[in-house]
PDB file of N, CA and C in Angstrom:
ATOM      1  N   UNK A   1      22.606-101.231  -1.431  1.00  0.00           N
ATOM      2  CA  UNK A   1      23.169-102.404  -2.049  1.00  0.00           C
ATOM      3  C   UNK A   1      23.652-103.399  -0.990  1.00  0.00           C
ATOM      4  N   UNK A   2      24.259-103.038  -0.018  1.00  0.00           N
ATOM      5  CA  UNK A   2      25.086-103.694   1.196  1.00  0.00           C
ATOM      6  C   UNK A   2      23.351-104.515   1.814  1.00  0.00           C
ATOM      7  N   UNK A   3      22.753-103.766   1.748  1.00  0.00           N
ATOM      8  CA  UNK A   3      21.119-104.269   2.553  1.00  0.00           C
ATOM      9  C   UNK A   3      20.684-105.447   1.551  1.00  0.00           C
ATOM     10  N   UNK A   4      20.901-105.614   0.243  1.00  0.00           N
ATOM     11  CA  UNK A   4      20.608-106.343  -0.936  1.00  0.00           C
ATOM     12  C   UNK A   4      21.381-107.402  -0.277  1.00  0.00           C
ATOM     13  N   UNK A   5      22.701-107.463  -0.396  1.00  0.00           N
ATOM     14  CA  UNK A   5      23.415-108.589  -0.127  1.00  0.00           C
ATOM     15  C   UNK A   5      23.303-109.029   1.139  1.00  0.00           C
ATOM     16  N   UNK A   6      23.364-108.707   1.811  1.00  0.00           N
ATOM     17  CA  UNK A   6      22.525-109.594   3.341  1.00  0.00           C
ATOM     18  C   UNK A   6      21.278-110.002   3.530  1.00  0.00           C
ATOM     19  N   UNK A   7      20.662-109.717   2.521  1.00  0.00           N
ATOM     20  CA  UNK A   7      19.060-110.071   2.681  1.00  0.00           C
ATOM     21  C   UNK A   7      19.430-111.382   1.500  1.00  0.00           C
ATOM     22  N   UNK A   8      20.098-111.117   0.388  1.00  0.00           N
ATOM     23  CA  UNK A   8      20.662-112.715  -0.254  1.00  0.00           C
ATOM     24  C   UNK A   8      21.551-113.771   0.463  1.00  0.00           C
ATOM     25  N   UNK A   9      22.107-113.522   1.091  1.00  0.00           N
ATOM     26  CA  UNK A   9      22.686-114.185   2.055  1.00  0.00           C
ATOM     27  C   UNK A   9      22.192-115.017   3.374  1.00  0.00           C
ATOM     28  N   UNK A  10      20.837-113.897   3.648  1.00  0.00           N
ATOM     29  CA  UNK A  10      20.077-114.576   4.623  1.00  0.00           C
ATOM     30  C   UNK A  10      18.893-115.715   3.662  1.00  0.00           C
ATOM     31  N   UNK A  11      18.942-115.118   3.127  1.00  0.00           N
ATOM     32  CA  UNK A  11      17.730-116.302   1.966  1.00  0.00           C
ATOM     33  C   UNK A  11      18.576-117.545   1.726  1.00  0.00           C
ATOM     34  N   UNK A  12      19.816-117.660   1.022  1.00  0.00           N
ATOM     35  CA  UNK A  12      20.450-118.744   0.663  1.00  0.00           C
ATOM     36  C   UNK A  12      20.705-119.753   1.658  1.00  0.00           C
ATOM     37  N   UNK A  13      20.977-119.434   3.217  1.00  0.00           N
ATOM     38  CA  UNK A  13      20.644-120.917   3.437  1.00  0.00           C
ATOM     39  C   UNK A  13      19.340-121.366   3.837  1.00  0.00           C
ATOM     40  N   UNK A  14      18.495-120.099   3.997  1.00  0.00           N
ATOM     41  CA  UNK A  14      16.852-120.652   3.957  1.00  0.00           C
ATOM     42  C   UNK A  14      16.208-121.558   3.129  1.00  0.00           C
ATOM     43  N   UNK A  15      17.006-121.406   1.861  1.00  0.00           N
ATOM     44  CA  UNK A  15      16.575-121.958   0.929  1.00  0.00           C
ATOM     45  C   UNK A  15      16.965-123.748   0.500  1.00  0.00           C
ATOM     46  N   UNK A  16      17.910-123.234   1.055  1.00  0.00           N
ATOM     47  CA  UNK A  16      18.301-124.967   0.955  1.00  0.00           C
ATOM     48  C   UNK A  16      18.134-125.461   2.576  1.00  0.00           C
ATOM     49  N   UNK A  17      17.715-125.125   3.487  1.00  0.00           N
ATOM     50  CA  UNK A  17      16.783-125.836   4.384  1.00  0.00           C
ATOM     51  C   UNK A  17      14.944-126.310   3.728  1.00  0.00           C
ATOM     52  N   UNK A  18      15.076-125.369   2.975  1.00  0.00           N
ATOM     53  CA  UNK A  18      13.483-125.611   2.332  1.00  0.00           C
ATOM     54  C   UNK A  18      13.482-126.573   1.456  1.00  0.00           C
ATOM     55  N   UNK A  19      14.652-126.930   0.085  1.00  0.00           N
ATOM     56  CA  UNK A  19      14.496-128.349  -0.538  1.00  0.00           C
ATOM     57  C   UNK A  19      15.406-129.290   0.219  1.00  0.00           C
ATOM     58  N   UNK A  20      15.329-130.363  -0.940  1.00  0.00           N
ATOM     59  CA  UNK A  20      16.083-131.469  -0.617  1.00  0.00           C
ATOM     60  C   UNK A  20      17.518-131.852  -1.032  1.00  0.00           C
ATOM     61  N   UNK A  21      17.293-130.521  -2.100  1.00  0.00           N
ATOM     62  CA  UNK A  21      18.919-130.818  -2.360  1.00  0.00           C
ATOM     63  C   UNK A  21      20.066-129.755  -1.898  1.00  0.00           C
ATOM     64  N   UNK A  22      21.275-130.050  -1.362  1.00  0.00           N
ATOM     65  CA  UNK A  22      21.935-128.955  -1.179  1.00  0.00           C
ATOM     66  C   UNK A  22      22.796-128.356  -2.470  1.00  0.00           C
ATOM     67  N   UNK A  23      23.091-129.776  -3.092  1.00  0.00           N
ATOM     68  CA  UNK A  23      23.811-129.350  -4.113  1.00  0.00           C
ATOM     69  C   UNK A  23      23.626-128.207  -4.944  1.00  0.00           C
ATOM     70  N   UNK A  24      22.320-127.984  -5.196  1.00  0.00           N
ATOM     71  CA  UNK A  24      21.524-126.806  -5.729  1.00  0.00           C
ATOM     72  C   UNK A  24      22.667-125.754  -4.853  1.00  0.00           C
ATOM     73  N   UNK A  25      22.285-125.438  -3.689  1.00  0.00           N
ATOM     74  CA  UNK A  25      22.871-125.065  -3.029  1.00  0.00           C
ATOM     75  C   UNK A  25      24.332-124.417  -3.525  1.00  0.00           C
ATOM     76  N   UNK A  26      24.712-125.427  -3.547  1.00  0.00           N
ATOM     77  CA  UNK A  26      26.265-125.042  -3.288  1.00  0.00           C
ATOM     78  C   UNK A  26      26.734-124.484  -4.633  1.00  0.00           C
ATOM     79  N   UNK A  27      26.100-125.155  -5.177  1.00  0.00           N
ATOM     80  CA  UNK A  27      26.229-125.126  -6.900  1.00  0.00           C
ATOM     81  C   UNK A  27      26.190-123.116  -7.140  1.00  0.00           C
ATOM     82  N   UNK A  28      25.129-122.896  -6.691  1.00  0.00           N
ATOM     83  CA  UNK A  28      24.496-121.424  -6.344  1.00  0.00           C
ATOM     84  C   UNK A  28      25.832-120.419  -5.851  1.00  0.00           C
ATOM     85  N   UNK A  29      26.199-120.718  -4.859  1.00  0.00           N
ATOM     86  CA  UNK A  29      27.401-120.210  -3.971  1.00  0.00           C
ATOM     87  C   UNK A  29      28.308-120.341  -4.489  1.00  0.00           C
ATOM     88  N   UNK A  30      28.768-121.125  -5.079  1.00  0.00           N
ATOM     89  CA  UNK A  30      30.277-121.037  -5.804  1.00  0.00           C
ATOM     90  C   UNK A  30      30.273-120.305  -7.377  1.00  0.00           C
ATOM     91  N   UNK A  31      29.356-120.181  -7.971  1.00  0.00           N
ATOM     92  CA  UNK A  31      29.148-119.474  -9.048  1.00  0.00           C
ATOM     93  C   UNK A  31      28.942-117.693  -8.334  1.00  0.00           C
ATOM     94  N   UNK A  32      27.985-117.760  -6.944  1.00  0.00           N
ATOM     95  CA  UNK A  32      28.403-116.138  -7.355  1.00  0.00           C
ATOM     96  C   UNK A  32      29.972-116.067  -6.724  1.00  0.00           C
ATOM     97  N   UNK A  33      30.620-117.075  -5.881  1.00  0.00           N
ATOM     98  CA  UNK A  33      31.767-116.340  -5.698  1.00  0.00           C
ATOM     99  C   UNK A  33      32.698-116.628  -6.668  1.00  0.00           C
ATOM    100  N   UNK A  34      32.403-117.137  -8.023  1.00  0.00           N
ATOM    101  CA  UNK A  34      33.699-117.285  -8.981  1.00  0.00           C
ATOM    102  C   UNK A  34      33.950-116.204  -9.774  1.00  0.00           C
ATOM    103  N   UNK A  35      34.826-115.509  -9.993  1.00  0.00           N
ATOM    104  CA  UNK A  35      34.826-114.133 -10.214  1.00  0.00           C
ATOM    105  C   UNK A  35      35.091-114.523 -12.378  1.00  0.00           C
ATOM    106  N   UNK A  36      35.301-115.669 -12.655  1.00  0.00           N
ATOM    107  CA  UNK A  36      35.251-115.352 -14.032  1.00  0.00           C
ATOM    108  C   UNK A  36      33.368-115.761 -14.463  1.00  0.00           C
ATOM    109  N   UNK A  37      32.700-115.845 -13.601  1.00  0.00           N
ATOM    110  CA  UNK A  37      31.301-115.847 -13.870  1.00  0.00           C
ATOM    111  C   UNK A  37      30.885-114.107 -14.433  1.00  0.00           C
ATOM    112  N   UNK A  38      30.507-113.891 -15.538  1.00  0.00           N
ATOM    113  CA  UNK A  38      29.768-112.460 -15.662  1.00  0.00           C
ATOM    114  C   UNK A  38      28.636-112.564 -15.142  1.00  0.00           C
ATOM    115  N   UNK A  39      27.665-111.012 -14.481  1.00  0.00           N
ATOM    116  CA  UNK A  39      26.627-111.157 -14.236  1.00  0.00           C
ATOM    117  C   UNK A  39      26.054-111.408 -15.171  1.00  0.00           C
ATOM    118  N   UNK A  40      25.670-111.538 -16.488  1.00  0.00           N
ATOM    119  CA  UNK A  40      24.771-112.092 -18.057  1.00  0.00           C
ATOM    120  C   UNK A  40      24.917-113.795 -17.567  1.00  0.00           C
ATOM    121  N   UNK A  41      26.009-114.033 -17.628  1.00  0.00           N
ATOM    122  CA  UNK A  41      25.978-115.946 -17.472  1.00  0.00           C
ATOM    123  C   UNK A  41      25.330-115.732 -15.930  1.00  0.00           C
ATOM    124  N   UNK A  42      25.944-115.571 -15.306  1.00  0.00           N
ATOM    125  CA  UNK A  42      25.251-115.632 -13.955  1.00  0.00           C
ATOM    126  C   UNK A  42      23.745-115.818 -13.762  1.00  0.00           C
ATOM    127  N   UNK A  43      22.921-114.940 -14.680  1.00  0.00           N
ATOM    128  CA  UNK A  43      21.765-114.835 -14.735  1.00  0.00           C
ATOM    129  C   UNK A  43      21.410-116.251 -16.074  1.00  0.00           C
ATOM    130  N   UNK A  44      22.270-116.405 -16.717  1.00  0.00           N
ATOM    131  CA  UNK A  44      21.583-117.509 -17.603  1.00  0.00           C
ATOM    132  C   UNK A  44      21.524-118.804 -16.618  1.00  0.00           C
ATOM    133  N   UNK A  45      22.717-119.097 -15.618  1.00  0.00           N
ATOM    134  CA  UNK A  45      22.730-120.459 -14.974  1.00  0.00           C
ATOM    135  C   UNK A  45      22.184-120.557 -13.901  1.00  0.00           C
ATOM    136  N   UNK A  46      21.073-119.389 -13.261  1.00  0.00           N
ATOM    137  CA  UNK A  46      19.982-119.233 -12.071  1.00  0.00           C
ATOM    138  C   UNK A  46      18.613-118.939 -13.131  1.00  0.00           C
ATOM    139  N   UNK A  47      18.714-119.045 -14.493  1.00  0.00           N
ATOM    140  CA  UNK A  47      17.218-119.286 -15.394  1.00  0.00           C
ATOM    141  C   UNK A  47      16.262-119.281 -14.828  1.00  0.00           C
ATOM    142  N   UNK A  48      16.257-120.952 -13.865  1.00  0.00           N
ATOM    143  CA  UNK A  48      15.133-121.227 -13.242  1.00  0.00           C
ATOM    144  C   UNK A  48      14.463-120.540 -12.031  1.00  0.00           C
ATOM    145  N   UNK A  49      15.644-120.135 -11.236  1.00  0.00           N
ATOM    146  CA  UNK A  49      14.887-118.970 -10.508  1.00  0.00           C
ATOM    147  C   UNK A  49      14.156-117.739 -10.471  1.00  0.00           C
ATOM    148  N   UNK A  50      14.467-117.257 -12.240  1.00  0.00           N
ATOM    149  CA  UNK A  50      14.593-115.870 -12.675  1.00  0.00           C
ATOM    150  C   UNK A  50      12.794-115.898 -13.376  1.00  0.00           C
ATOM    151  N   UNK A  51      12.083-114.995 -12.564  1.00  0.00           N
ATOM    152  CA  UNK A  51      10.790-114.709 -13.024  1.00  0.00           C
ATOM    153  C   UNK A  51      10.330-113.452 -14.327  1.00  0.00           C
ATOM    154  N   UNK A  52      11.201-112.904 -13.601  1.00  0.00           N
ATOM    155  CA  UNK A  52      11.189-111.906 -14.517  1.00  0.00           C
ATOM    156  C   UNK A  52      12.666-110.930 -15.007  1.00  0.00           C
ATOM    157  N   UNK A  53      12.155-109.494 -15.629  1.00  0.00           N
ATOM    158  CA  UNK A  53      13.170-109.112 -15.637  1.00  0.00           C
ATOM    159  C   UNK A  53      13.627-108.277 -14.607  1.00  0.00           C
ATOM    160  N   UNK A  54      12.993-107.720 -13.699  1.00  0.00           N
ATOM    161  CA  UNK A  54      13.164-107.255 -12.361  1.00  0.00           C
ATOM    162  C   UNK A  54      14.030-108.313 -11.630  1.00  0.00           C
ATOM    163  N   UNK A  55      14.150-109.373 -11.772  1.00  0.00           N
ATOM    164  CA  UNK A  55      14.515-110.451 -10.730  1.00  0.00           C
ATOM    165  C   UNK A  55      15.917-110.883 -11.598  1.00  0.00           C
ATOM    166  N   UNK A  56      15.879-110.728 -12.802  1.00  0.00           N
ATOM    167  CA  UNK A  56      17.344-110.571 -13.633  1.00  0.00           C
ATOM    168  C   UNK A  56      18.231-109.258 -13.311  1.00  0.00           C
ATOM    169  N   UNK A  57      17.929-108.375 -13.289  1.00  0.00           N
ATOM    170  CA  UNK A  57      18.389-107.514 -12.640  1.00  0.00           C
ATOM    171  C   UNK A  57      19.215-107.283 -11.531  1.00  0.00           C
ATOM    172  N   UNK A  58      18.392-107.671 -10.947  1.00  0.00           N
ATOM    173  CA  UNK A  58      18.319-107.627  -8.987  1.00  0.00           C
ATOM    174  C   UNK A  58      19.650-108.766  -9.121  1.00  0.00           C
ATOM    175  N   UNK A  59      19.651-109.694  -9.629  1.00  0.00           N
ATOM    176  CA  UNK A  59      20.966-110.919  -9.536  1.00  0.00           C
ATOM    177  C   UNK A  59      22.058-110.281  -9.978  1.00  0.00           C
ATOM    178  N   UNK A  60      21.645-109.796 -11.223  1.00  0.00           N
ATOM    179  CA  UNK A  60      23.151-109.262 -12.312  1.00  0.00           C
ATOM    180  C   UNK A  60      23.955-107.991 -11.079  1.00  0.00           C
ATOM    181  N   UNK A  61      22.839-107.194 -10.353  1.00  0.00           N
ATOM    182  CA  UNK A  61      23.410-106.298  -9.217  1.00  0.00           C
ATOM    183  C   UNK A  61      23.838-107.493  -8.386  1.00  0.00           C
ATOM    184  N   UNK A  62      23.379-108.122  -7.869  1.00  0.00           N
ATOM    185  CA  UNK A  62      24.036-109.177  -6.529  1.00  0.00           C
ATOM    186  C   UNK A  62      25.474-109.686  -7.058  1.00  0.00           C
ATOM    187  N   UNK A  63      25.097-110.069  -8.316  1.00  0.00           N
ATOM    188  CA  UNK A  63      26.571-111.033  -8.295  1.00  0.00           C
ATOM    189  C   UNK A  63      27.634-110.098  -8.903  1.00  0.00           C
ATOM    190  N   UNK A  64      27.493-108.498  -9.377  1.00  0.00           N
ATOM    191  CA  UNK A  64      28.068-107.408  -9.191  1.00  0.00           C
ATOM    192  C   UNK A  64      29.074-107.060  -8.012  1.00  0.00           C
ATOM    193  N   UNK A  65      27.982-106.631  -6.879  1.00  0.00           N
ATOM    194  CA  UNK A  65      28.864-107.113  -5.603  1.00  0.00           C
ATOM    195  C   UNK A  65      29.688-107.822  -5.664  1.00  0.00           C
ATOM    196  N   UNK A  66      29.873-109.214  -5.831  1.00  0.00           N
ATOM    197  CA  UNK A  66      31.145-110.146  -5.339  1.00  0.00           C
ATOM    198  C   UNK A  66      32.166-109.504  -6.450  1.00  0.00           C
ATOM    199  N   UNK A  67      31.775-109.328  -7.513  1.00  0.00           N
ATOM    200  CA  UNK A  67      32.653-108.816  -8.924  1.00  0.00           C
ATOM    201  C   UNK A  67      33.646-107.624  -8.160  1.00  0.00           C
ATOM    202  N   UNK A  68      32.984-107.156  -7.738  1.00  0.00           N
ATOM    203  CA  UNK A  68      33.989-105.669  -7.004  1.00  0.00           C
ATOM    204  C   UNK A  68      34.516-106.130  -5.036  1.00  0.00           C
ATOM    205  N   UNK A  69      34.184-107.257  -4.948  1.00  0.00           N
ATOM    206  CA  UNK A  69      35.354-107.910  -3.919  1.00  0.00           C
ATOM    207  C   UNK A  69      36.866-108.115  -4.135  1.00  0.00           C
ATOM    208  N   UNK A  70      37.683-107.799  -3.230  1.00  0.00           N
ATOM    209  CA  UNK A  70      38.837-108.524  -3.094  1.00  0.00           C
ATOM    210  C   UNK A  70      38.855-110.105  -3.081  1.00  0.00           C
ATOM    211  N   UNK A  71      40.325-110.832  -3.535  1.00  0.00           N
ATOM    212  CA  UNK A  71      39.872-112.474  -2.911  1.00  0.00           C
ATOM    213  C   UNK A  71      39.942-112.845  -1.676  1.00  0.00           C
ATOM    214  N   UNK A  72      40.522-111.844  -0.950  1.00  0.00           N
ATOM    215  CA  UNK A  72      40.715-112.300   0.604  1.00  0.00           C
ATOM    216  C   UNK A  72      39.067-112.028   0.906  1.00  0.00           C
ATOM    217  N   UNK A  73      38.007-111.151   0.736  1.00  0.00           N
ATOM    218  CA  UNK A  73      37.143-110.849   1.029  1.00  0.00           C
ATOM    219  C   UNK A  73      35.542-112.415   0.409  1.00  0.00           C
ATOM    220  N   UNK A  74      36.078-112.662  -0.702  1.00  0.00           N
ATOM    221  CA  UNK A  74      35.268-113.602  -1.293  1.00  0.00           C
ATOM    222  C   UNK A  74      35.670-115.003  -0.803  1.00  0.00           C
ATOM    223  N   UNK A  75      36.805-115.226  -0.542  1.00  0.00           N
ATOM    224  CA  UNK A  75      37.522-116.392   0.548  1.00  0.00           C
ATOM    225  C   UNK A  75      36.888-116.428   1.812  1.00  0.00           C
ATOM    226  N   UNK A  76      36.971-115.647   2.719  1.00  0.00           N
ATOM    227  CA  UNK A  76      36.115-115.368   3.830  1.00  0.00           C
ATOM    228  C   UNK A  76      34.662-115.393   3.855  1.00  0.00           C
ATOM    229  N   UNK A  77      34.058-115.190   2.363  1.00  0.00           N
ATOM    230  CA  UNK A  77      32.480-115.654   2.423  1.00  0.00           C
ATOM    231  C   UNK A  77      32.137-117.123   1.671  1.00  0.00           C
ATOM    232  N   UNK A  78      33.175-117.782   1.438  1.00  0.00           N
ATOM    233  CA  UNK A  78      33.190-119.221   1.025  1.00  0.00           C
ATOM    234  C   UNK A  78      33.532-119.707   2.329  1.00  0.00           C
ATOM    235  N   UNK A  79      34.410-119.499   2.959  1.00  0.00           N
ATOM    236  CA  UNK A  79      34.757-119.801   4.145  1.00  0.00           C
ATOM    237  C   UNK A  79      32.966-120.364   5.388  1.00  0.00           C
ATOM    238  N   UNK A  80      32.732-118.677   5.206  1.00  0.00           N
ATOM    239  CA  UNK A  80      31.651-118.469   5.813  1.00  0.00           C
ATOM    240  C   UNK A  80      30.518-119.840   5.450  1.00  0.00           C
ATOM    241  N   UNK A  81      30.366-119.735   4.016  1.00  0.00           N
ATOM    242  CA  UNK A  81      28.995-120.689   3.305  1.00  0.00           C
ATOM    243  C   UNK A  81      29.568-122.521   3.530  1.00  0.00           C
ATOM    244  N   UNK A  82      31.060-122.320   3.663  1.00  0.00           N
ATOM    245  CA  UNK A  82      31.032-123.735   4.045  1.00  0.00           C
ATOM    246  C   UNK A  82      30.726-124.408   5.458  1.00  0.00           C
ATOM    247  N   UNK A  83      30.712-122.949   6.298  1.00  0.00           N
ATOM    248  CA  UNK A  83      30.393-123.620   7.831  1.00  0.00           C
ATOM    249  C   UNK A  83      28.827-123.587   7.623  1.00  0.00           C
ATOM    250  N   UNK A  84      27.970-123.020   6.770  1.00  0.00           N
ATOM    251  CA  UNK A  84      26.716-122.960   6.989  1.00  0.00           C
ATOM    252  C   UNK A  84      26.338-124.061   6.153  1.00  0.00           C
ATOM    253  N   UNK A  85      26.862-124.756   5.419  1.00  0.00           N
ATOM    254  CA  UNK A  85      26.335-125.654   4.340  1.00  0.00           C
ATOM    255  C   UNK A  85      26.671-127.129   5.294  1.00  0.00           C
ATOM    256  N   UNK A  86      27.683-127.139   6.392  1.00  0.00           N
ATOM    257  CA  UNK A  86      28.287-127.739   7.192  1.00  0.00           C
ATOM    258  C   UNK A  86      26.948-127.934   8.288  1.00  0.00           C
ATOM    259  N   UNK A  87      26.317-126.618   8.530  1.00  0.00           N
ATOM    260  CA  UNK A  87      25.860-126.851   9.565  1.00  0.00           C
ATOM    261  C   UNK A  87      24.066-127.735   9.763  1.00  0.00           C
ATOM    262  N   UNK A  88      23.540-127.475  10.594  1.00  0.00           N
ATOM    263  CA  UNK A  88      22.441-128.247  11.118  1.00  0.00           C
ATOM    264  C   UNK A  88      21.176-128.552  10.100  1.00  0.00           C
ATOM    265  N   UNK A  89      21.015-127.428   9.167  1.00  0.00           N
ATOM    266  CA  UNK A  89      20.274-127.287   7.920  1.00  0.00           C
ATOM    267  C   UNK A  89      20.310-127.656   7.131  1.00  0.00           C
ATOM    268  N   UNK A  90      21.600-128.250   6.501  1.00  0.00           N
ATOM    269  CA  UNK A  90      22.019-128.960   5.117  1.00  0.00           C
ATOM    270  C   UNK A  90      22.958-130.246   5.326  1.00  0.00           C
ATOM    271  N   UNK A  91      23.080-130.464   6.907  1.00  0.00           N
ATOM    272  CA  UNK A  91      23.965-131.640   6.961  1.00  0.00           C
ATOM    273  C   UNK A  91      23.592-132.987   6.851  1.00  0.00           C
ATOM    274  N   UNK A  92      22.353-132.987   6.562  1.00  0.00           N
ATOM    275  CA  UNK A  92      21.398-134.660   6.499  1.00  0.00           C
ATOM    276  C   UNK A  92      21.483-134.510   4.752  1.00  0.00           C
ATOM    277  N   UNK A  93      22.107-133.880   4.323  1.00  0.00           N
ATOM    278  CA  UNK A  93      21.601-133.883   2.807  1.00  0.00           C
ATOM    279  C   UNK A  93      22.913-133.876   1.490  1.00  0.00           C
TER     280      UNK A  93
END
C-alpha cells in the first residue's frame, strides 16, 4: 500500500506538468487530503479519470490512506504539494 501511495504521488505532479491546467491539479490534492471527503465521493469527483472499476478501487484504497493519517501527517503532505505546485512544473500556469 505504502508503494501505491508513492507511485500516486510521483504521478500527480507528472501530471500536471503534462496539461495546462494546474488547477485540475490542485483541485485533485486538496480533496484527497480533506478528510470529510469519503472514498465513494472521492471516486465520484475523479469520474473523469476513472476507467474502470479496477481504477475505482485502486483510488477508494489511495484516498483510504490519507483517511487513516494523522493531521500533523496530512499538513506536512499539503505542505509538501504546495512547494511542488510552487515549483518549476506548474509555476507558468
Amino acid at each position: 500500500m505504502k508503494l501505491l501511495l508513492v507511485l500516486m504521488l510521483t504521478a500527480l505532479p507528472l501530471y500536471c506538468y503534462a496539461i495546462t491546467d494546474c488547477s485540475v491539479f490542485n483541485g485533485m490534492i486538496e480533496k484527497t487530503l480533506d478528510p470529510s471527503v469519503s472514498p465513494t465521493e472521492y471516486v465520484k469527483l475523479l469520474q473523469p479519470f476513472v476507467y474502470d472499476e479496477e481504477n475505482a478501487l485502486g483510488l477508494m484504497q489511495f484516498k483510504q490512506c490519507f483517511l487513516n493519517q494523522n493531521a500533523e501527517t496530512l499538513n506536512n503532505i499539503q505542505k509538501m504539494m504546495e512547494l511542488l505546485s510552487e515549483g518549476p512544473f506548474c509555476a507558468g500556469y
